[in-house]
Protein backbone atom coordinates (compact mmCIF):
# COMPACT_ATOMS: atom_id res chain seq x y z
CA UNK A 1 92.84 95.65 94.95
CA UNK A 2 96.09 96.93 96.77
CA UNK A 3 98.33 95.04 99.53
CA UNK A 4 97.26 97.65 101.66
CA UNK A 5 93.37 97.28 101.86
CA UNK A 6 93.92 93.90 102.93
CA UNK A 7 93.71 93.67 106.47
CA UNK A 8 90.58 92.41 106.88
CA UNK A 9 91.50 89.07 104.69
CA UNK A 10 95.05 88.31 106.84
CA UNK A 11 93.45 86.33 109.22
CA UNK A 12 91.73 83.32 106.67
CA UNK A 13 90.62 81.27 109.82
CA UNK A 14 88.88 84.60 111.33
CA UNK A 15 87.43 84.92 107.88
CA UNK A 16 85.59 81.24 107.44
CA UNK A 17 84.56 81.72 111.04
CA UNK A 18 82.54 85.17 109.86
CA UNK A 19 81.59 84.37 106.44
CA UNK A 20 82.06 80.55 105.35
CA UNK A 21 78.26 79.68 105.97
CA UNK A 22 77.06 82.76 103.56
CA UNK A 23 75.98 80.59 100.50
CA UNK A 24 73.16 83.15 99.39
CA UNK A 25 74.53 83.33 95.99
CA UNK A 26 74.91 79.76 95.58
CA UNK A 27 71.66 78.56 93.85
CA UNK A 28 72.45 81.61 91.30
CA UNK A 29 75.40 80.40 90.52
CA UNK A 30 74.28 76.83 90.48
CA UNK A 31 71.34 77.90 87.76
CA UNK A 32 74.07 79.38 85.41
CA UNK A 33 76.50 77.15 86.13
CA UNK A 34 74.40 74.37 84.69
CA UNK A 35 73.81 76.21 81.31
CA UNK A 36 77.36 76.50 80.94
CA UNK A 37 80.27 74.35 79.95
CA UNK A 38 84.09 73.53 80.79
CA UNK A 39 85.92 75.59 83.83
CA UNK A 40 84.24 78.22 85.67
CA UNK A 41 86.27 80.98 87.09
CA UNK A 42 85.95 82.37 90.51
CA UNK A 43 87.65 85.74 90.36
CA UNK A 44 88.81 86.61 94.22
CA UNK A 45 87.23 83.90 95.41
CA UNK A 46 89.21 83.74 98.50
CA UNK A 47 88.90 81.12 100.66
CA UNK A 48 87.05 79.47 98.15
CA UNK A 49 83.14 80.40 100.07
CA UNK A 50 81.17 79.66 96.68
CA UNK A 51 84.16 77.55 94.38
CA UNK A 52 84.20 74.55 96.95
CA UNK A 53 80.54 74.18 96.85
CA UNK A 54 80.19 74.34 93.19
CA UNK A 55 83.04 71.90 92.79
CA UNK A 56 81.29 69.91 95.17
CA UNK A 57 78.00 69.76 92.65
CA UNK A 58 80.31 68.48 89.85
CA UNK A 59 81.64 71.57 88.32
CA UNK A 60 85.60 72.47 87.55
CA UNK A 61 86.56 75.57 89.15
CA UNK A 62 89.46 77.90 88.37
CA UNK A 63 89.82 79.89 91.52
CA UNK A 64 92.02 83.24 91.87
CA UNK A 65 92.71 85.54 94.06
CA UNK A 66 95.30 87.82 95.09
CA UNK A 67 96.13 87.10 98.64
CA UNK A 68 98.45 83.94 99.26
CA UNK A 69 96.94 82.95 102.74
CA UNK A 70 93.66 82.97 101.88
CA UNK A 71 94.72 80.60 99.15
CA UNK A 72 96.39 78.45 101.40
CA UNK A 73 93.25 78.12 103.09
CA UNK A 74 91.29 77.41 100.12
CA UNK A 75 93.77 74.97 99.15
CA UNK A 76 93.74 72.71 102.31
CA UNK A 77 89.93 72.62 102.73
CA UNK A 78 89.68 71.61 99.12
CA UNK A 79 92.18 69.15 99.33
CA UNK A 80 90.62 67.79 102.78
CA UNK A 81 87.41 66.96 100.67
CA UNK A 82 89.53 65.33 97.96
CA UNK A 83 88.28 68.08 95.39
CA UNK A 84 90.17 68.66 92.51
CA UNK A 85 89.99 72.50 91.86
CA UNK A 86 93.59 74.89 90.75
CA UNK A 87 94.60 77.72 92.75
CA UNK A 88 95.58 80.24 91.51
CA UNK A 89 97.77 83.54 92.97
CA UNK A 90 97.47 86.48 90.55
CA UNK A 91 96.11 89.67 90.41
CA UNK A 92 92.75 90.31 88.62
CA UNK A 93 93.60 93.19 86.96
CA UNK A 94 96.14 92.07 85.35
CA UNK A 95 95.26 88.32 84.49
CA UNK A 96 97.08 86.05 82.37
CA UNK A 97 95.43 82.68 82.25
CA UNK A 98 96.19 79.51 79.63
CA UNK A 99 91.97 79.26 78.69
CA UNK A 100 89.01 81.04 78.79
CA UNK A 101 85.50 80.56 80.53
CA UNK A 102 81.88 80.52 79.45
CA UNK A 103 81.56 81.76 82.78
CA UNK A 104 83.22 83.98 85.07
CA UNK A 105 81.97 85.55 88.38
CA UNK A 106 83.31 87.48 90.85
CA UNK A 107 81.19 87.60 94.57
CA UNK A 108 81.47 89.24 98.43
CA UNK A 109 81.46 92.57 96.36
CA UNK A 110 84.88 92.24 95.31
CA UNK A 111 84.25 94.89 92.79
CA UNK A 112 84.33 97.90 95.52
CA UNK A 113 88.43 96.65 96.21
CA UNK A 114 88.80 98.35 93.11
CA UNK A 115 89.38 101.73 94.24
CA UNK A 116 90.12 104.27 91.25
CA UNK A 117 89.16 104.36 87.50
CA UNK A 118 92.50 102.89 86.34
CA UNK A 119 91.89 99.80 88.47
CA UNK A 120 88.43 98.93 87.05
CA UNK A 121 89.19 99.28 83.77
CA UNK A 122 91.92 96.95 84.15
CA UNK A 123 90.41 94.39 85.86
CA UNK A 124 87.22 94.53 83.72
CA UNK A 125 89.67 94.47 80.79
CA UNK A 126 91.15 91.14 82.50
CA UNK A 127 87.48 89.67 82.41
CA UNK A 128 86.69 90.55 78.86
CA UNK A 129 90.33 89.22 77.76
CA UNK A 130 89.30 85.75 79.68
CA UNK A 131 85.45 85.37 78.50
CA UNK A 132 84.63 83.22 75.75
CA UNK A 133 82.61 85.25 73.48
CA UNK A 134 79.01 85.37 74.42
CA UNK A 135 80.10 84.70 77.52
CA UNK A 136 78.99 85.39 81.00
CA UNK A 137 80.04 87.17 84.09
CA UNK A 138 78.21 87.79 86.60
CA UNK A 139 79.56 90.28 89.99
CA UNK A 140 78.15 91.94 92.86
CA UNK A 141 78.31 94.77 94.16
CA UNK A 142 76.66 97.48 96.97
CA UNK A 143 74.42 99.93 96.15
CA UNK A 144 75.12 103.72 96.75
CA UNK A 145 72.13 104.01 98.71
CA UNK A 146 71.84 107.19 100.73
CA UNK A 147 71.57 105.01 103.85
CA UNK A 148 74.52 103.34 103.20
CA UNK A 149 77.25 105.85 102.30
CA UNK A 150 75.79 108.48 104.99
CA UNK A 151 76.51 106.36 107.79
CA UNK A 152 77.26 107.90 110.82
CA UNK A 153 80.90 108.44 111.95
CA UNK A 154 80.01 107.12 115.20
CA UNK A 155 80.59 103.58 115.91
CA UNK A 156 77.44 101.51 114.83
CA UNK A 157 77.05 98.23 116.13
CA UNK A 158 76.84 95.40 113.29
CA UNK A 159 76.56 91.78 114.23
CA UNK A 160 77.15 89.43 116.94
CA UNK A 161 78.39 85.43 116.70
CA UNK A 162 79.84 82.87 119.00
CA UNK A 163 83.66 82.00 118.25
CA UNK A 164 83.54 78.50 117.70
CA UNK A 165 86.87 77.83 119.53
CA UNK A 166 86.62 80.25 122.55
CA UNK A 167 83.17 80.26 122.96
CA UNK A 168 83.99 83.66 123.25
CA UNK A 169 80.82 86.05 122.37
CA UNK A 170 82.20 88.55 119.49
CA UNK A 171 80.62 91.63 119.26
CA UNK A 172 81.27 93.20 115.65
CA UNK A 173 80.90 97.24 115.35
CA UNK A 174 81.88 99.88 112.10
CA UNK A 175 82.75 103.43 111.88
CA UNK A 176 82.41 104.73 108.46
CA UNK A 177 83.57 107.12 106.73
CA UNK A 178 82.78 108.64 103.11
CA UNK A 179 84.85 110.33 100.70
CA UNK A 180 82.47 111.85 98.44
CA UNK A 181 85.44 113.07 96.05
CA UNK A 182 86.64 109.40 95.28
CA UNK A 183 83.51 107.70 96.11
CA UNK A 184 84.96 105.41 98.25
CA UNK A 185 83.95 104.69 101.82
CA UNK A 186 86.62 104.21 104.76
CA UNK A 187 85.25 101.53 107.47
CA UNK A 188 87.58 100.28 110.98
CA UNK A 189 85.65 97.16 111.71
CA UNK A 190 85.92 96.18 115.72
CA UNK A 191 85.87 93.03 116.99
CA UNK A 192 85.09 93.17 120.77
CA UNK A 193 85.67 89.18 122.13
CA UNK A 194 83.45 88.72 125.46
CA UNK A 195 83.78 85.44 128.04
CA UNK A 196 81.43 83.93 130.05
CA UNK A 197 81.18 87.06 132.60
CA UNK A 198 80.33 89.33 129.57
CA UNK A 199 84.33 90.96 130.54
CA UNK A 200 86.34 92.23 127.19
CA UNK A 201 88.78 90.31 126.70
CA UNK A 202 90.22 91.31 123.50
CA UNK A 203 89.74 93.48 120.87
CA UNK A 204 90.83 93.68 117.42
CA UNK A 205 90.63 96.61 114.89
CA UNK A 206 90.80 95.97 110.54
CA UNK A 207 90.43 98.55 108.14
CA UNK A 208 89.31 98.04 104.83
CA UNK A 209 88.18 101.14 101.61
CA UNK A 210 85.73 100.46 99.42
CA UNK A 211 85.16 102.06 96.11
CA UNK A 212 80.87 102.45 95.40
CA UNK A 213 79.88 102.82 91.79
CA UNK A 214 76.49 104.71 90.64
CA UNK A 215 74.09 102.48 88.36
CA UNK A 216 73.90 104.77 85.41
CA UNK A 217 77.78 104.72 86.17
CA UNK A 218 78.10 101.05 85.86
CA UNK A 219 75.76 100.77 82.85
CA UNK A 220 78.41 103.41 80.88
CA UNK A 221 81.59 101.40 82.52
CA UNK A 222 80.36 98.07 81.59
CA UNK A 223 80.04 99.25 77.98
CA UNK A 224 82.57 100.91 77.46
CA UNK A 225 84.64 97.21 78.39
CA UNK A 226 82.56 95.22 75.91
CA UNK A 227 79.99 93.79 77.81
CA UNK A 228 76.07 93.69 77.35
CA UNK A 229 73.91 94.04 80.62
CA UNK A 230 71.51 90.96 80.45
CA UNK A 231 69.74 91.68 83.67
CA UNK A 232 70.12 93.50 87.16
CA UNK A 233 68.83 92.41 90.77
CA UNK A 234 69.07 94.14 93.78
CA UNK A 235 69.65 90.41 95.57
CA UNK A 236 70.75 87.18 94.56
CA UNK A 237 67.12 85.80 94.75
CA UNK A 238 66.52 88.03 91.49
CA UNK A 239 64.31 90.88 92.70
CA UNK A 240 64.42 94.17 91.08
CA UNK A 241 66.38 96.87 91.88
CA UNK A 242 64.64 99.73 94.05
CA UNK A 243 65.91 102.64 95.86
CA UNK A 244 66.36 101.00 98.98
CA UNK A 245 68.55 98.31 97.37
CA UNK A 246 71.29 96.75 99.50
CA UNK A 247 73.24 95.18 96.39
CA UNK A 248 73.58 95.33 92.70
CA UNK A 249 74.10 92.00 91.11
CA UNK A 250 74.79 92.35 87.10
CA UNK A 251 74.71 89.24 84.47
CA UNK A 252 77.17 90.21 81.67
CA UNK A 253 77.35 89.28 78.01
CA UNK A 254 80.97 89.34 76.43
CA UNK A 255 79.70 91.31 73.21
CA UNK A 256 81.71 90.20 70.06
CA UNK A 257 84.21 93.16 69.17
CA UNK A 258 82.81 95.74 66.25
């Protein structure tokens, strides 16, 4: 991840407000969590989305991430709840933590902030330095579906919420853009904020790249870095993957060095 694909995660209050009450990957986690002994690390785990709720079900959480607001954020709601879980600031691909984990994960598809070659090996190298061995990680990540990468370049409406301060309807539209070549895809998310007489009356404008990776592409990658594909689902309710798959979610097995 680079300091400049992060404009969609400067605004940590805007990003709760969006995303805090997405826990679809929590009763995975919880399942492999409880197989699993001493910390679990959350690897860009933001404002902490999935490691609060796990530390809230007993467990001790490690939680990095890059960005030092969104750990701020983290950090206060944590510490509002009296939950004892370390923050940490440092970049995942280039790691350097005093333990390892039994079990590391990594969710919101952080793996497509990774934009070239060079910057997933590194970060998958980070992983494999910080797993115990037999260890598991377990990531998600979108799949290169033809509907998803063809998008058109036209802006395509995507969701609609209530801003729980304003009360301001926000309106939530893309435009897309693919670059076959890298296989990374360029989206300029709008935010259109309505009042009560349906006027505009603001509007704010984030970019954000994302890198997509190929299956068979993965399956080499993931290899290559040391680690032994237990199982992939296309959602985090473990159903297989198909061609009209929205995600990818791989478990991981830290295979012991030849």
């Amino acid at each position: 991840m680079t300091f400049t694909n992060f404009e969609e995660y400067d605004d940590p209050i805007l990003y709760d407000k969006e995303n805090e009450g997405y826990l679809s990957e929590l009763p995975f986690l919880l399942n492999w969590a409880s197989k699993t002994e001493g910390t679990i690390i959350d690897l860009a785990c933001g404002t902490g989305r999935l490691t609060i709720p796990l530390a809230k079900s007993g467990y001790k959480l490690l939680g990095i991430d890059i960005h030092k607001g969104m750990l701020k954020e983290a950090e206060k709601k944590s510490s509002n709840l009296g939950l004892k879980i370390d923050w940490v600031e440092q970049d995942c691909t280039k790691l350097s933590l005093p333990i390892t984990s039994s079990l590391i994960y990594s969710v919101g598809n952080s793996f497509q902030h990774f934009l070239t070659n060079d910057a997933q090996d590194a970060f998958l190298t980070s992983v494999y330095k910080h797993l115990d061995i037999d260890g598991v990680f377990i990531f998600g990540t979108r799949f290169p579906s033809v509907e998803e990468l063809l998008q058109p370049s036209t802006e395509e409406y995507w969701k609609s919420y209530t801003d729980t301060e304003t009360l301001n309807r926000v309106n939530v539209y893309t435009l897309s853009t693919y670059d076959s070549l890298n296989q990374v895809q360029h989206y300029t998310t709008i935010r259109r904020y309505k009042a009560q007489d349906d006027e505009v009356v603001e509007e704010k404008r984030t970019n954000i790249s994302l890198r997509y990776v190929f299956p068979r592409e993965m399956e080499r990658i993931l290899f290559l870095h040391g680690f032994e594909i237990i199982n992939v689902y296309k959602d985090w309710n473990e159903s297989s993957v198909t061609n009209d798959s929205y995600e990818m979610i791989y478990v991981c097995k830290k295979r012991k060095p030849l």
